[in-house]
PDB file of N, CA and C in Angstrom:
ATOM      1  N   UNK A   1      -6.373 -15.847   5.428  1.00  0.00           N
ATOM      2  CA  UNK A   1      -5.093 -16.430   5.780  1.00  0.00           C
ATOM      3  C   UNK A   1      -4.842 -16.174   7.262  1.00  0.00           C
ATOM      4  N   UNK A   2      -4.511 -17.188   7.844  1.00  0.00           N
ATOM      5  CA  UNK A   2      -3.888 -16.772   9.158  1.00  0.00           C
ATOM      6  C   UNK A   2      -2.874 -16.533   9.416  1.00  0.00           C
ATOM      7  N   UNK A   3      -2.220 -16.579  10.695  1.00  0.00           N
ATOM      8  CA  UNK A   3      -0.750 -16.394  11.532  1.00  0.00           C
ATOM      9  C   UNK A   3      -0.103 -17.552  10.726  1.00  0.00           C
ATOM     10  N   UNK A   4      -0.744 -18.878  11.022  1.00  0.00           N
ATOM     11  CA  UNK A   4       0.030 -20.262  10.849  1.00  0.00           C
ATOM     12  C   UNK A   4      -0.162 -20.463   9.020  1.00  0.00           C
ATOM     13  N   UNK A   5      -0.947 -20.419   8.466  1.00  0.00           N
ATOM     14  CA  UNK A   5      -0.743 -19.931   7.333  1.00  0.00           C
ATOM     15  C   UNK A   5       0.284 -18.893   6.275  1.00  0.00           C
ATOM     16  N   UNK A   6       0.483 -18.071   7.189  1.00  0.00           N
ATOM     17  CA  UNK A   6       1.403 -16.959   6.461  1.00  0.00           C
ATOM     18  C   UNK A   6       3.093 -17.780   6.954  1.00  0.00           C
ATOM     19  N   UNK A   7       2.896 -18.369   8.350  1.00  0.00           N
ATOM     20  CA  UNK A   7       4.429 -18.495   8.798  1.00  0.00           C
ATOM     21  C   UNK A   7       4.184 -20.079   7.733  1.00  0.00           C
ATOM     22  N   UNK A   8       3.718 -20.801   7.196  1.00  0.00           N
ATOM     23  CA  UNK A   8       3.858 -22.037   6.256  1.00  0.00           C
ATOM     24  C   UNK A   8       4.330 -21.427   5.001  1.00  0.00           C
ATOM     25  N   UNK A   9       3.670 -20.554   4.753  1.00  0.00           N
ATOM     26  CA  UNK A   9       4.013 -20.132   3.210  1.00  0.00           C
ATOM     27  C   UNK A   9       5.580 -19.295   3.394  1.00  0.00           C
ATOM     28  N   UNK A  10       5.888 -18.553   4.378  1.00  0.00           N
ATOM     29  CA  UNK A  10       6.896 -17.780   4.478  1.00  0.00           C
ATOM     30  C   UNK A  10       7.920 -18.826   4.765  1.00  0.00           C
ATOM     31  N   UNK A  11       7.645 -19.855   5.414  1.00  0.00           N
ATOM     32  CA  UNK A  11       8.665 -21.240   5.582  1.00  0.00           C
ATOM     33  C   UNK A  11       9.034 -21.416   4.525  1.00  0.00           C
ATOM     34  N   UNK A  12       8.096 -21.929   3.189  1.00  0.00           N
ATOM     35  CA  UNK A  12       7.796 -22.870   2.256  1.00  0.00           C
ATOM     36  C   UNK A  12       8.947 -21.757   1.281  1.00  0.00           C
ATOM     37  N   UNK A  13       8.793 -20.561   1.186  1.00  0.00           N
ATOM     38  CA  UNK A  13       9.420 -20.076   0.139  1.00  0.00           C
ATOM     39  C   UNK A  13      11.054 -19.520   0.690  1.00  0.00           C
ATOM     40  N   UNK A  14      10.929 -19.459   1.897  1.00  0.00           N
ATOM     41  CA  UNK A  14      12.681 -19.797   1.726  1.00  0.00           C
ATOM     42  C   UNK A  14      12.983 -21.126   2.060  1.00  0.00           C
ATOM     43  N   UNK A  15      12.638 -21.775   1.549  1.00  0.00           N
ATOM     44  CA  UNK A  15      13.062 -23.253   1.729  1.00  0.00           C
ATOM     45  C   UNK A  15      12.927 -23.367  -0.086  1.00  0.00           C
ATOM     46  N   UNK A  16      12.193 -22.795  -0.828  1.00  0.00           N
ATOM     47  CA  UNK A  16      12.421 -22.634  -2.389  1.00  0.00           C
ATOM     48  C   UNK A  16      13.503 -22.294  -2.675  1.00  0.00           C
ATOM     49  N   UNK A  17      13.821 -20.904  -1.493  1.00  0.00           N
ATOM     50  CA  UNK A  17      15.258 -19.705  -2.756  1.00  0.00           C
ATOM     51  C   UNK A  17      16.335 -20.170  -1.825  1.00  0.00           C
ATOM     52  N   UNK A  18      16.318 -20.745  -0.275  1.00  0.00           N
ATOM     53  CA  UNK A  18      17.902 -20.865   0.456  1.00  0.00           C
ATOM     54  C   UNK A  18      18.118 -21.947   0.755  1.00  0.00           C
ATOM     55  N   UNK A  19      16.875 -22.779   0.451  1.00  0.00           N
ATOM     56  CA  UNK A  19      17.055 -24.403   0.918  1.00  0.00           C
ATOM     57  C   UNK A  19      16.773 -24.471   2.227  1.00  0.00           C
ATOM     58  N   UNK A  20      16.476 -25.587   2.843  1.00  0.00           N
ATOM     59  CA  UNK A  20      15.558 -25.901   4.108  1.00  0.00           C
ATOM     60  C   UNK A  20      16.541 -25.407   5.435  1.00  0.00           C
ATOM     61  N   UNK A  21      16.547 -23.890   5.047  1.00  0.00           N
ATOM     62  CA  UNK A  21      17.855 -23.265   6.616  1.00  0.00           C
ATOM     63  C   UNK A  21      16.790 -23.061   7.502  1.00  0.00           C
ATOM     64  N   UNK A  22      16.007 -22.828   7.583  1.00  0.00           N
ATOM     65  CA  UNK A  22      14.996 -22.456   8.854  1.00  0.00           C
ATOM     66  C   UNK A  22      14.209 -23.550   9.042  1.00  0.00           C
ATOM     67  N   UNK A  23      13.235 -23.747   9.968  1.00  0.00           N
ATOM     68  CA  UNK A  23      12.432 -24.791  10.676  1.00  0.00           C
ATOM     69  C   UNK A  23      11.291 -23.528  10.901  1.00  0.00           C
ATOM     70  N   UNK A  24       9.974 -24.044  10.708  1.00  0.00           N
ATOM     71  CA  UNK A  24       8.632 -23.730  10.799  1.00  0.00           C
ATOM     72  C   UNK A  24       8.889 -22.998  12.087  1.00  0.00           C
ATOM     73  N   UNK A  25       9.207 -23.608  12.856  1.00  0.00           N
ATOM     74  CA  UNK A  25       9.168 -22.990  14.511  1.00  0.00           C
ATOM     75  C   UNK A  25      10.300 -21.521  14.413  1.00  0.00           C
ATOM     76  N   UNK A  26      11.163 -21.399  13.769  1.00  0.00           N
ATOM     77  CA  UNK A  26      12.549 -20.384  13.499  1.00  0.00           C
ATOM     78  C   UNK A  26      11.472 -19.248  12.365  1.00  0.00           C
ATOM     79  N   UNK A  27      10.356 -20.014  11.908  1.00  0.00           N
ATOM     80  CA  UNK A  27       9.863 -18.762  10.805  1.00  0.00           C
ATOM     81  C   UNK A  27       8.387 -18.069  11.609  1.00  0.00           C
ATOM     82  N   UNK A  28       8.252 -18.982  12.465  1.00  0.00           N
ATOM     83  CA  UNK A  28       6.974 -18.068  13.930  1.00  0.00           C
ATOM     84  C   UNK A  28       7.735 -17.440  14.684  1.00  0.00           C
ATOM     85  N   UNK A  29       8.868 -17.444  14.818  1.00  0.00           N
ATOM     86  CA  UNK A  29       9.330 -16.582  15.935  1.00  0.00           C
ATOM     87  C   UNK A  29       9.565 -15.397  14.824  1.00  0.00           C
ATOM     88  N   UNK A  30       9.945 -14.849  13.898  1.00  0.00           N
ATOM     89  CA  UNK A  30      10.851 -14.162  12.918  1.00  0.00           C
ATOM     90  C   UNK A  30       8.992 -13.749  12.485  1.00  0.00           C
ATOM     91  N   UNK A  31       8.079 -13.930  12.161  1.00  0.00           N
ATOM     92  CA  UNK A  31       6.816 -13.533  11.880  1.00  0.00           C
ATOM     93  C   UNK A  31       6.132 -13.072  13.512  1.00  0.00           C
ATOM     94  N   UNK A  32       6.347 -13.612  14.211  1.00  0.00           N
ATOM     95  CA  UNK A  32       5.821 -13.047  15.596  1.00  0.00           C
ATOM     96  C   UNK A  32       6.934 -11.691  15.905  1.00  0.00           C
ATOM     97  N   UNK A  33       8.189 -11.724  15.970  1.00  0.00           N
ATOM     98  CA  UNK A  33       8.261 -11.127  16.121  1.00  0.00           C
ATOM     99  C   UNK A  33       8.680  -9.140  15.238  1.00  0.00           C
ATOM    100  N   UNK A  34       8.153  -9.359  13.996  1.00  0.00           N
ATOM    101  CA  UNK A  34       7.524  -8.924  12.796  1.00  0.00           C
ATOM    102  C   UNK A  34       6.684  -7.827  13.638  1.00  0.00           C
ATOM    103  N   UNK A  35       5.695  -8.578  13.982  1.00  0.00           N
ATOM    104  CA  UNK A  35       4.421  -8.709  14.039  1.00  0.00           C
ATOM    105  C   UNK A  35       4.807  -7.722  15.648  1.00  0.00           C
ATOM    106  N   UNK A  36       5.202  -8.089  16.859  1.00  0.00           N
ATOM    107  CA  UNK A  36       5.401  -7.352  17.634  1.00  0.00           C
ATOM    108  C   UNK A  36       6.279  -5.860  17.901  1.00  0.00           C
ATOM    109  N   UNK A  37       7.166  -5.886  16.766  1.00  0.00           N
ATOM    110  CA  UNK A  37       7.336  -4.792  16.266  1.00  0.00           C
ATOM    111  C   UNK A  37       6.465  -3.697  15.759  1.00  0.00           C
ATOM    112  N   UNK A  38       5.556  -4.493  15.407  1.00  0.00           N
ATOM    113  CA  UNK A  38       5.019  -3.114  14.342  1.00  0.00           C
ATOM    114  C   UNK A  38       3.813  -2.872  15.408  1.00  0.00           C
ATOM    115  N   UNK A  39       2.698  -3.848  16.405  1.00  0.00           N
ATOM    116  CA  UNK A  39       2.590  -3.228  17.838  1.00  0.00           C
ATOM    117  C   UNK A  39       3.288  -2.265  18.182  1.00  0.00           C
ATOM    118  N   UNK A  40       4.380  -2.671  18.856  1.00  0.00           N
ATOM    119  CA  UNK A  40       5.009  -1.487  19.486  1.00  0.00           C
ATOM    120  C   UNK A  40       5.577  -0.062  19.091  1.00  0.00           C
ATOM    121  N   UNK A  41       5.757  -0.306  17.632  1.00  0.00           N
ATOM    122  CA  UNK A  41       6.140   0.980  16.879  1.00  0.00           C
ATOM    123  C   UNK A  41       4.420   1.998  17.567  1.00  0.00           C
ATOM    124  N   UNK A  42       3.458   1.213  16.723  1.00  0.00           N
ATOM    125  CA  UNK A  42       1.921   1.831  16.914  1.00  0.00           C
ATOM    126  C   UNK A  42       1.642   2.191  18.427  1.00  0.00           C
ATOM    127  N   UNK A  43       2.257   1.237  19.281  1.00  0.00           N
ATOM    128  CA  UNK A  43       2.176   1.715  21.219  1.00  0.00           C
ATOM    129  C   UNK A  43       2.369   2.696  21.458  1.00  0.00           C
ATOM    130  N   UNK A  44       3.959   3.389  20.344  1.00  0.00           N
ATOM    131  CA  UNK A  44       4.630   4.315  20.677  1.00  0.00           C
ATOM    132  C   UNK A  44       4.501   5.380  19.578  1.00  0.00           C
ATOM    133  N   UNK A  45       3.125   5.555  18.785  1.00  0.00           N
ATOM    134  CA  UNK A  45       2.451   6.322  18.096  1.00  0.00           C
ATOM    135  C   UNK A  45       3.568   7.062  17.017  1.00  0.00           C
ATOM    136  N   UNK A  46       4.513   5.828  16.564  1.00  0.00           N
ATOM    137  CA  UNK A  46       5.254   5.715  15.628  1.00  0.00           C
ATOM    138  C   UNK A  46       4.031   5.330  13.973  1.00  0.00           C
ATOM    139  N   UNK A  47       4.681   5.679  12.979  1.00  0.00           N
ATOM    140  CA  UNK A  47       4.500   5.524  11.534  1.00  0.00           C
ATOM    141  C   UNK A  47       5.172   4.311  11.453  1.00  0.00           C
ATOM    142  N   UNK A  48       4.935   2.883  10.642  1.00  0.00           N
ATOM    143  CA  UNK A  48       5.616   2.014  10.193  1.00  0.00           C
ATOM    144  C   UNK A  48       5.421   2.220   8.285  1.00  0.00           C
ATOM    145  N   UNK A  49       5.943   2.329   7.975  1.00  0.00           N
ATOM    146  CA  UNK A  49       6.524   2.144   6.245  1.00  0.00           C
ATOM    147  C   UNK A  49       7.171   0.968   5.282  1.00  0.00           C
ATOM    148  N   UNK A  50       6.223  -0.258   5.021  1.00  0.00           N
ATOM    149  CA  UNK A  50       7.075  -1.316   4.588  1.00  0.00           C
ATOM    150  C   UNK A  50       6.897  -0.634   2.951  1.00  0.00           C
ATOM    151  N   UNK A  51       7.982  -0.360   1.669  1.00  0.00           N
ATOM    152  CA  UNK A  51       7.668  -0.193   0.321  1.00  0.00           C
ATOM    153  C   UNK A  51       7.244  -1.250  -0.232  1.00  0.00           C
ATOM    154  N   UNK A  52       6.151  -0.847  -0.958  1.00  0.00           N
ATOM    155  CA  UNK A  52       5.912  -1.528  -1.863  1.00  0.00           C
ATOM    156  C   UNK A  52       4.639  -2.363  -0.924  1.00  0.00           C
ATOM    157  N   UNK A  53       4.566  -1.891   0.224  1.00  0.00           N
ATOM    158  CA  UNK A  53       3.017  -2.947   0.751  1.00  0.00           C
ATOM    159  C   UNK A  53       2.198  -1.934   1.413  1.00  0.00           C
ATOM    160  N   UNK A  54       3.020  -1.195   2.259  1.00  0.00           N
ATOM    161  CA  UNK A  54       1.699   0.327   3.210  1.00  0.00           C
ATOM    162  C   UNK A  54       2.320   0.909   4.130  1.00  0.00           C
ATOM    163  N   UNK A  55       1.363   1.574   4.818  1.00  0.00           N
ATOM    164  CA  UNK A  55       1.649   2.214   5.624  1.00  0.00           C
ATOM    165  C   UNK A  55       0.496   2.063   6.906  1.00  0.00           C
ATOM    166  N   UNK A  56       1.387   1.756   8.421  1.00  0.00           N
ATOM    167  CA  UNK A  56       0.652   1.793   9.556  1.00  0.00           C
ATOM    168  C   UNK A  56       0.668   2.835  10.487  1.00  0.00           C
ATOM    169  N   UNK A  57      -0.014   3.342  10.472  1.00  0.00           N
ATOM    170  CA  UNK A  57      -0.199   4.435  11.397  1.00  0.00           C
ATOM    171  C   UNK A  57      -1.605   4.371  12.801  1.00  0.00           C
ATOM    172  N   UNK A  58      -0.911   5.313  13.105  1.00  0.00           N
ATOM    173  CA  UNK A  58      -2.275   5.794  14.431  1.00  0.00           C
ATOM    174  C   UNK A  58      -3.058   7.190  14.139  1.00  0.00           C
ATOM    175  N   UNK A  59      -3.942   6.886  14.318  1.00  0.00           N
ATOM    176  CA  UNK A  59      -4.867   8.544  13.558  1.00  0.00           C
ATOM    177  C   UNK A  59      -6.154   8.419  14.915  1.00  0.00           C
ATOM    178  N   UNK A  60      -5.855   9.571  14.722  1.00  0.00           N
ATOM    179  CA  UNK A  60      -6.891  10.130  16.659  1.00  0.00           C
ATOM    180  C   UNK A  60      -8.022  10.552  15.894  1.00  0.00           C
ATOM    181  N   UNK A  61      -9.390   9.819  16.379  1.00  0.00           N
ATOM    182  CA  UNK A  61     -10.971   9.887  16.355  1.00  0.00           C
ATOM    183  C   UNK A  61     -10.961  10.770  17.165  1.00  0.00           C
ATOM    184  N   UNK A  62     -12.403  11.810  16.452  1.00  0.00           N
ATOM    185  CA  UNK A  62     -12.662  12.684  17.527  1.00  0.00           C
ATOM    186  C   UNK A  62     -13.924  12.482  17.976  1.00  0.00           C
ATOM    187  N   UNK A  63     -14.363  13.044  19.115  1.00  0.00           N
ATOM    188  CA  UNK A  63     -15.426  12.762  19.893  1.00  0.00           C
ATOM    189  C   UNK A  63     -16.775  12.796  18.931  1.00  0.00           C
ATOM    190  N   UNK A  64     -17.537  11.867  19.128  1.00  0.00           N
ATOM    191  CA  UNK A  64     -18.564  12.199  18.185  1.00  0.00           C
ATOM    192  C   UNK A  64     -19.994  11.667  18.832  1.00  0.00           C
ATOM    193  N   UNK A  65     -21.019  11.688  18.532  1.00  0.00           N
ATOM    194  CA  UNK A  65     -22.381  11.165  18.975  1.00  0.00           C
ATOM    195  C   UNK A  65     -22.742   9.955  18.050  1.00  0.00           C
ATOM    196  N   UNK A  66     -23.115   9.060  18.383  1.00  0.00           N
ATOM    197  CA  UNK A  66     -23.702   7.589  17.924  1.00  0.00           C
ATOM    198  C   UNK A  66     -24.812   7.102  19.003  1.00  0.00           C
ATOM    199  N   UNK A  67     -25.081   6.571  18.325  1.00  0.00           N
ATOM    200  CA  UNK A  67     -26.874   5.900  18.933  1.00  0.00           C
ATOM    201  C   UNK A  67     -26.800   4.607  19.222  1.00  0.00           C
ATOM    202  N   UNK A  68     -26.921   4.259  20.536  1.00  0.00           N
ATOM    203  CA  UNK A  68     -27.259   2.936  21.150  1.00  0.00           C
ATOM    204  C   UNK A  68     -28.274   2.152  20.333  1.00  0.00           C
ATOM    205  N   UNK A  69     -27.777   1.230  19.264  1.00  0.00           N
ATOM    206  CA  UNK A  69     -29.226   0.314  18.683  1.00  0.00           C
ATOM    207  C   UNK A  69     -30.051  -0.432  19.163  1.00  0.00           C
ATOM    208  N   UNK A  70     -29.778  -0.547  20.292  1.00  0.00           N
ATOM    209  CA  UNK A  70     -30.848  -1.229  21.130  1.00  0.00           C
ATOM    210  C   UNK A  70     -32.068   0.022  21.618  1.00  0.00           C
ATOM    211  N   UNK A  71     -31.834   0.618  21.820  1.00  0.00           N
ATOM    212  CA  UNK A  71     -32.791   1.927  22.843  1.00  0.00           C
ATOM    213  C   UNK A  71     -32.642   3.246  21.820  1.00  0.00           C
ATOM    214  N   UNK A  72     -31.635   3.200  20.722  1.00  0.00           N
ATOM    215  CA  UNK A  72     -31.792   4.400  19.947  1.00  0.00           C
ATOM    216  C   UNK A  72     -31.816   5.696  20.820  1.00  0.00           C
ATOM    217  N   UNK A  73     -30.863   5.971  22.123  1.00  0.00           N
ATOM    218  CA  UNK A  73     -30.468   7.353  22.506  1.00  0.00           C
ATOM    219  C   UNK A  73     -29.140   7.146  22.092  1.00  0.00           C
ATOM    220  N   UNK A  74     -28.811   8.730  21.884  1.00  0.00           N
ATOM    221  CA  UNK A  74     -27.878   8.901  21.672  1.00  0.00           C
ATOM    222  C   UNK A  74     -26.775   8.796  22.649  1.00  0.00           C
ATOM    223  N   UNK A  75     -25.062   8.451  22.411  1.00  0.00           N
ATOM    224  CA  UNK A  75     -24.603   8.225  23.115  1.00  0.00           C
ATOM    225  C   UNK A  75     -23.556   8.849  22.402  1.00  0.00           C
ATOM    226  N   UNK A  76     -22.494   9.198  23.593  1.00  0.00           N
ATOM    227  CA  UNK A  76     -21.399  10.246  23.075  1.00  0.00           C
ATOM    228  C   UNK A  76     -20.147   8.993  22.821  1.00  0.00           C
ATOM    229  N   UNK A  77     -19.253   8.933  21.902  1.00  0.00           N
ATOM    230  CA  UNK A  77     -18.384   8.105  21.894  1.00  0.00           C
ATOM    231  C   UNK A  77     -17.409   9.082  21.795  1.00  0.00           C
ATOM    232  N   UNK A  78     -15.925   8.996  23.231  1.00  0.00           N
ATOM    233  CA  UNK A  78     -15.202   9.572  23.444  1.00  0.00           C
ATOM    234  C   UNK A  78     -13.371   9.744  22.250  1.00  0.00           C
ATOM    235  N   UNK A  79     -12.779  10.677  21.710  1.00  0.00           N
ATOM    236  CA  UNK A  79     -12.024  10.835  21.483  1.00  0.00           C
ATOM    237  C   UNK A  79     -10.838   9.856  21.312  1.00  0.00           C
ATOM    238  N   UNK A  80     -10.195   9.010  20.580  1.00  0.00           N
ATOM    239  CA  UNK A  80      -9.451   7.994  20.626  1.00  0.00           C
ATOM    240  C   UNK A  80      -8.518   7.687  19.666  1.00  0.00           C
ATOM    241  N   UNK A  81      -7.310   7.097  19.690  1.00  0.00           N
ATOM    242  CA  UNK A  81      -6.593   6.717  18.591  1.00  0.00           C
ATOM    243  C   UNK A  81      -6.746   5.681  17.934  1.00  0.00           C
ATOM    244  N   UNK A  82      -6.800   4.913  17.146  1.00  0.00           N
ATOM    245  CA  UNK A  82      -6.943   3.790  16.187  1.00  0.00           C
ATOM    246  C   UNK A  82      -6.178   3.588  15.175  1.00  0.00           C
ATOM    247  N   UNK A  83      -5.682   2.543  14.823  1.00  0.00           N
ATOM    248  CA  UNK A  83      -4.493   2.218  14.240  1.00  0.00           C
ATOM    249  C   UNK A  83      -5.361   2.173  12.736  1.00  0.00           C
ATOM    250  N   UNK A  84      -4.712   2.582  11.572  1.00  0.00           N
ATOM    251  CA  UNK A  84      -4.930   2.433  10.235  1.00  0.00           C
ATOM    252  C   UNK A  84      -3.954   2.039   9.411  1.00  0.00           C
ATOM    253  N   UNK A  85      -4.196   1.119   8.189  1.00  0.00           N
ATOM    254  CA  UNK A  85      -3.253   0.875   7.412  1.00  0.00           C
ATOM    255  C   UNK A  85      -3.579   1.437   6.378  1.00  0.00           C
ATOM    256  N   UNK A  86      -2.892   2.135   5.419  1.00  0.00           N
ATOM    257  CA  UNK A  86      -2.834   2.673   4.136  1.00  0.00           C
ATOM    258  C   UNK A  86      -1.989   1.461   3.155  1.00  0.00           C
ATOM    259  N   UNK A  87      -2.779   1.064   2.095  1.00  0.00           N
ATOM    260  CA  UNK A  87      -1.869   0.139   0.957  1.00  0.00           C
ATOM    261  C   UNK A  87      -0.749   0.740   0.491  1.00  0.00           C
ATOM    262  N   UNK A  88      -0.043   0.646  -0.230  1.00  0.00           N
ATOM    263  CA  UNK A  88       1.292   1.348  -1.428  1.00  0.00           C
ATOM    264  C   UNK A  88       0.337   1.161  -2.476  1.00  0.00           C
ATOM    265  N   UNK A  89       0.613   1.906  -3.821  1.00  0.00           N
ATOM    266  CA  UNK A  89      -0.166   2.322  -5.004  1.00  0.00           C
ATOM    267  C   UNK A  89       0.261   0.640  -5.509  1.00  0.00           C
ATOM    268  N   UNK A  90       1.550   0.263  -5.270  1.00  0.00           N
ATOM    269  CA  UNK A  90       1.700  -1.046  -5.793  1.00  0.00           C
ATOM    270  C   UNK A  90       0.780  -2.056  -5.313  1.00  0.00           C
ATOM    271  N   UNK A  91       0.507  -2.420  -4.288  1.00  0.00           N
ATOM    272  CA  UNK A  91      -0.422  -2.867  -3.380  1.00  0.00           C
ATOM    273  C   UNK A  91      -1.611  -3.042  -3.817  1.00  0.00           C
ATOM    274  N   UNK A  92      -2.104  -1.634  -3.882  1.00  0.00           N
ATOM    275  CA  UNK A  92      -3.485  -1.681  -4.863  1.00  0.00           C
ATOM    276  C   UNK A  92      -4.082  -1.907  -6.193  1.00  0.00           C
ATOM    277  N   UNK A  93      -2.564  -1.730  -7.046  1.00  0.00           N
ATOM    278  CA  UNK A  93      -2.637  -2.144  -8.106  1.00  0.00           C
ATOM    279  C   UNK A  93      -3.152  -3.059  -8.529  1.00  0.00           C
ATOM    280  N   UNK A  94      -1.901  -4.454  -7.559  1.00  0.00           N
ATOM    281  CA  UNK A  94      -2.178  -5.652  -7.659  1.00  0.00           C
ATOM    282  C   UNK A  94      -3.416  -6.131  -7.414  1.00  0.00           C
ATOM    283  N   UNK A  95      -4.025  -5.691  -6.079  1.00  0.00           N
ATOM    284  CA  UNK A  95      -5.234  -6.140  -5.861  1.00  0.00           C
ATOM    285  C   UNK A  95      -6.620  -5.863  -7.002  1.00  0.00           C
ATOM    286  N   UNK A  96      -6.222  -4.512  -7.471  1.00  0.00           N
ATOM    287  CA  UNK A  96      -6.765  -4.343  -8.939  1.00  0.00           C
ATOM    288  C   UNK A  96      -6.949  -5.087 -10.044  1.00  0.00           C
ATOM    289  N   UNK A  97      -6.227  -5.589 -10.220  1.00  0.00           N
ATOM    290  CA  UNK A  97      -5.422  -6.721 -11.058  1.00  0.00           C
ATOM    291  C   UNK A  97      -6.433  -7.866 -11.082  1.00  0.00           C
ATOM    292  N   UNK A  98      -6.180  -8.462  -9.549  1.00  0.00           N
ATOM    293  CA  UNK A  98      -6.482  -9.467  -9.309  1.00  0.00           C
ATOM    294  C   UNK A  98      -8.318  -9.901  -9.595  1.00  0.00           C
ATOM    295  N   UNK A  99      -8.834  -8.463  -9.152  1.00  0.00           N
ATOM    296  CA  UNK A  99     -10.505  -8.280  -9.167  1.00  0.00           C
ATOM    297  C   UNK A  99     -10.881  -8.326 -10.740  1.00  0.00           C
ATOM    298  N   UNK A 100      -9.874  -7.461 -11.732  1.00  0.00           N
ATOM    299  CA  UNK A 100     -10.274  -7.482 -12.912  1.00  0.00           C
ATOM    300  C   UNK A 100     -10.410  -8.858 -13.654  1.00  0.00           C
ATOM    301  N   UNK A 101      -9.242  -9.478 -13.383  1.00  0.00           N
ATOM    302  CA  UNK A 101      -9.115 -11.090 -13.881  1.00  0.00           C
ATOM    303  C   UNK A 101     -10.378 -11.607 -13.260  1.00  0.00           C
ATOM    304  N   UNK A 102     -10.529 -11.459 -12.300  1.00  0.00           N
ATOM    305  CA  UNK A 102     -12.304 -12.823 -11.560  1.00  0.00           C
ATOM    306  C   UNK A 102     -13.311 -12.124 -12.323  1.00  0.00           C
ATOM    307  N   UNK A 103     -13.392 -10.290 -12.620  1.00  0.00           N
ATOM    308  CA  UNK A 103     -14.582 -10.275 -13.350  1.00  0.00           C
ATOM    309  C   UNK A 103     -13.923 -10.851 -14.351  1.00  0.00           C
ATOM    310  N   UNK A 104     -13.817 -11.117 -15.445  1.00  0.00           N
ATOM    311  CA  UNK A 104     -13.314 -11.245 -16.889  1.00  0.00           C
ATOM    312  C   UNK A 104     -13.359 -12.438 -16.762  1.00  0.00           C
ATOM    313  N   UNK A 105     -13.346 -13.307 -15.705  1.00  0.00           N
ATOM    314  CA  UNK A 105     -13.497 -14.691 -15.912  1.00  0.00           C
ATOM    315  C   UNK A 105     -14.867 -15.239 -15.757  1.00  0.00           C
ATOM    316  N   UNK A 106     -15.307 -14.176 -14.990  1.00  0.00           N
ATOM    317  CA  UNK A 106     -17.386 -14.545 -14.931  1.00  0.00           C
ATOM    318  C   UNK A 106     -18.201 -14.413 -16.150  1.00  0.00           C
TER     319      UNK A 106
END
């Protein structure tokens, strides 16, 4: 799914439950700026917490050794933060869910 994908479907369903109050263009700005929030929370090595979907955080890599695959020496890769998302147990459930039904249907 993409950006323009998620802002169609997020259009499409309040235009189901409130009736056609927003315009496609009113549901990219409101998803962009979603979306630039939770950047900047992570800029500012903030925790974001939506219930019921996860958790975004920043978690600091530590220095470690890895190997150039081209030439196979080793190379030191330096200390760094990286953003991670954790699901909600609900989250995973569902996705649980969802895997069990496709096997059961094979």
């Amino acid at each position: 799914m993409t950006k323009a994908d998620l802002v169609e479907r997020v259009a499409t369903q309040i235009a189901q439950t409130a009736g056609p109050m927003i315009s496609k263009k009113d549901c990219a700005r409101v998803v962009d700026s979603f979306l630039d929030a939770i950047k900047e929370a992570l800029h500012e090595q903030k925790n974001i917490e939506v219930r019921g979907f996860g958790t975004f955080k920043i978690r600091n890599r530590k220095t470690r050794m890895a190997r150039n695959p081209r030439t196979g020496s080793p190379v030191e890769v330096s200390a760094r933060p990286v953003p991670v998302f954790k699901p909600s147990k609900e989250l995973r459930a569902m996705v649980a869910d969802i895997e069990e039904a496709e096997v059961t249907k094979a």
